[in-house]
Protein backbone atom coordinates (compact mmCIF):
# COMPACT_ATOMS: atom_id res chain seq x y z
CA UNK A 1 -2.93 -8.84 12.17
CA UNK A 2 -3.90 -10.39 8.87
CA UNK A 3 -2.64 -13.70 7.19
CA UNK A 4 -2.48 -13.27 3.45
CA UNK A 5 -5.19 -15.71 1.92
CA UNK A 6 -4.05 -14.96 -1.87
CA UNK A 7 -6.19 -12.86 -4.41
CA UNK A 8 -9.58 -11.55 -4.19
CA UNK A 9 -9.63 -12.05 -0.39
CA UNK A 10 -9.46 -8.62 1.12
CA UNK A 11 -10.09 -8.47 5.06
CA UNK A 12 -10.11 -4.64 5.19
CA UNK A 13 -12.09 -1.88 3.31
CA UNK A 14 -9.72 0.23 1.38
CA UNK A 15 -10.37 3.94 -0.24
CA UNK A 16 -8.80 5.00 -3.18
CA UNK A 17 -6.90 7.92 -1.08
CA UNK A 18 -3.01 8.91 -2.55
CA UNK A 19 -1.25 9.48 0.70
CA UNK A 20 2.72 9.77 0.29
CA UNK A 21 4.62 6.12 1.25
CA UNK A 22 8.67 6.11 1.55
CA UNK A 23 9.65 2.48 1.00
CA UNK A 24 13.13 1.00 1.44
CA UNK A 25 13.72 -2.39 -0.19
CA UNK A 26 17.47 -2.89 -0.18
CA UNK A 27 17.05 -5.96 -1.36
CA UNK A 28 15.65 -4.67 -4.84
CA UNK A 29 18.29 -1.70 -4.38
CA UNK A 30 15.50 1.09 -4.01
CA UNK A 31 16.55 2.91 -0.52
CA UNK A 32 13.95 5.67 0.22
CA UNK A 33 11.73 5.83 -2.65
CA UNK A 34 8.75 8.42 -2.51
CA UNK A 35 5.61 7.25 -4.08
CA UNK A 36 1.79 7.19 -3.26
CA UNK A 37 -0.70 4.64 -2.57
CA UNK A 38 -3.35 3.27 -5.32
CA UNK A 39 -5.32 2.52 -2.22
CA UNK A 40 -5.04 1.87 1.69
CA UNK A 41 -6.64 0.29 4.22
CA UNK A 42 -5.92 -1.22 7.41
CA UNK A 43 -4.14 -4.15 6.50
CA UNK A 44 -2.04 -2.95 3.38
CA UNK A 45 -1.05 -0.61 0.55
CA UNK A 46 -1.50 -0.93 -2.94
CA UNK A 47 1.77 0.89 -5.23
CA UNK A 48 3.02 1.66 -7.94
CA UNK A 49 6.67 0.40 -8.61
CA UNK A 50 8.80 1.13 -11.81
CA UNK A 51 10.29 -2.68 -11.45
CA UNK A 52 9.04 -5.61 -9.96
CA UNK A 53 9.42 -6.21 -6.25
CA UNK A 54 9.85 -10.09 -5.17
CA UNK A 55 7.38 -11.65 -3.40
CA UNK A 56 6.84 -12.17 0.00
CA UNK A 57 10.29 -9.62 0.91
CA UNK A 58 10.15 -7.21 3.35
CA UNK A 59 10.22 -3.41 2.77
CA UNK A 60 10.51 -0.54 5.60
CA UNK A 61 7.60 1.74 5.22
CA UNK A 62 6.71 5.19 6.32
CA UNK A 63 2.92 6.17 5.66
CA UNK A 64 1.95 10.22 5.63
CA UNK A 65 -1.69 9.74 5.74
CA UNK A 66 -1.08 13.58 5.51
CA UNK A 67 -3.55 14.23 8.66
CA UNK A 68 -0.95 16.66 10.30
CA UNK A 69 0.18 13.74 12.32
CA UNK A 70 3.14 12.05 12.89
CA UNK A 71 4.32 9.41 9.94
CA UNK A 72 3.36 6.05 10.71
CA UNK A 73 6.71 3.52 10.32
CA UNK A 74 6.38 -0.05 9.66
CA UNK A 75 7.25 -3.27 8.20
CA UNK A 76 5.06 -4.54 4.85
CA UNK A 77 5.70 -7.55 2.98
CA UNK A 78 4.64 -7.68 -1.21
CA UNK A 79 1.99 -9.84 -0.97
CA UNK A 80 1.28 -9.65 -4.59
CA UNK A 81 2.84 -7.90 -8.04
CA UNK A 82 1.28 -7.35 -11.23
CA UNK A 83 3.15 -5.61 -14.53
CA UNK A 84 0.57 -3.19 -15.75
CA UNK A 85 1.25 -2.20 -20.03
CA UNK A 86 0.58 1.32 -20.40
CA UNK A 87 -2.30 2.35 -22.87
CA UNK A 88 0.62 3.99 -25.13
CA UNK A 89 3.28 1.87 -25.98
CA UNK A 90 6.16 4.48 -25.89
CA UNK A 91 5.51 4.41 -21.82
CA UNK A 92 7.38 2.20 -19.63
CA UNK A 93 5.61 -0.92 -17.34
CA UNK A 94 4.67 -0.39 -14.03
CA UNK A 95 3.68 -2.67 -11.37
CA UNK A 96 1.15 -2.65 -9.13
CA UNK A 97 2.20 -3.68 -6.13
CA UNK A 98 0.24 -4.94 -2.74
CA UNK A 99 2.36 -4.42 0.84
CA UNK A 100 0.85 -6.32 3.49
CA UNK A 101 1.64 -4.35 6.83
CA UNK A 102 3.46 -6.50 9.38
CA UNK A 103 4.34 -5.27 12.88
CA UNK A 104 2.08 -2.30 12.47
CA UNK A 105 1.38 -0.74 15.76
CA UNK A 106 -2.45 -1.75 17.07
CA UNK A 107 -2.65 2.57 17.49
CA UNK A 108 -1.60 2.99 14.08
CA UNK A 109 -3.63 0.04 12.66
CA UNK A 110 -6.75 2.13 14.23
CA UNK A 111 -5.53 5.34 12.87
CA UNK A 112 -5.27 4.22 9.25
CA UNK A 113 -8.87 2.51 9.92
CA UNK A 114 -10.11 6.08 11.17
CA UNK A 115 -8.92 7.94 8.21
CA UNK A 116 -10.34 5.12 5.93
CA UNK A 117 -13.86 5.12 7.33
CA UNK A 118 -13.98 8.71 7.21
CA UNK A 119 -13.12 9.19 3.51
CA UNK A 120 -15.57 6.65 2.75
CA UNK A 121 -18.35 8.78 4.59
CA UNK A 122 -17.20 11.88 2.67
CA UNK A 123 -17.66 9.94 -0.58
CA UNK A 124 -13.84 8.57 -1.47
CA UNK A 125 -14.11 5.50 -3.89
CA UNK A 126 -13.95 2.33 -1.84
CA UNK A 127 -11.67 -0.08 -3.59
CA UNK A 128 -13.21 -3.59 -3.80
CA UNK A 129 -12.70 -6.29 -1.69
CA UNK A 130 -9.65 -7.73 -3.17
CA UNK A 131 -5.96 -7.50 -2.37
């Protein structure tokens, strides 16, 4: 497991790789939203969010690394939130959201690390080494 050591510290390669997340943050009032990832790796998920997500809560999350196995379920906390302006200004904010997993079974941990090193063999953009 990871401790969170603030911006530009990643500890695990990431690929730029849209697999489909359902989060559930009750706390922000979104129960089972759909999105996909920015980026994963083995320690976290990067998001997009249509409204800010406080920092450091916890969120229920269910990864489809869409590999044709079963969804991976597990705690993340938001490490980190930035409000991104869209290029046209008739678009709403977003924010870009990082999700620190926490509790994250060692099998799936290595799963997620599989999947990750092989899209970055087959040529999938490796995100840099910041959270």
């Amino acid at each position: 497991m990871s401790n969170w050591n603030g911006l530009e510290r990643r500890q695990f390669p990431r690929v730029n790789y849209p697999c489909l997340i359902t989060i559930r943050h009750e706390a922000s009032g979104m129960d089972a939203v759909l999105t996909h990832t920015e980026n994963i790796g083995t320690g976290g998920v990067c998001l997009l969010f249509k409204r800010d997500i406080k920092l450091f809560s916890e969120a229920e999350l269910e990864i489809d690394l869409l590999d044709m196995e079963k969804n991976i379920k597990c705690k993340g906390k938001v490490v980190w939130s930035v409000k991104v302006q869209p290029k046209k200004p008739e678009k709403t904010p977003v924010f870009d959201t990082g999700i620190e997993f926490v509790n994250i079974l060692p099998k799936d941990q290595k799963r997620i690390a599989d999947v990750v090193n092989q899209l970055i063999k087959e040529g999938f953009e490796k995100t840099p080494y910041r959270i």
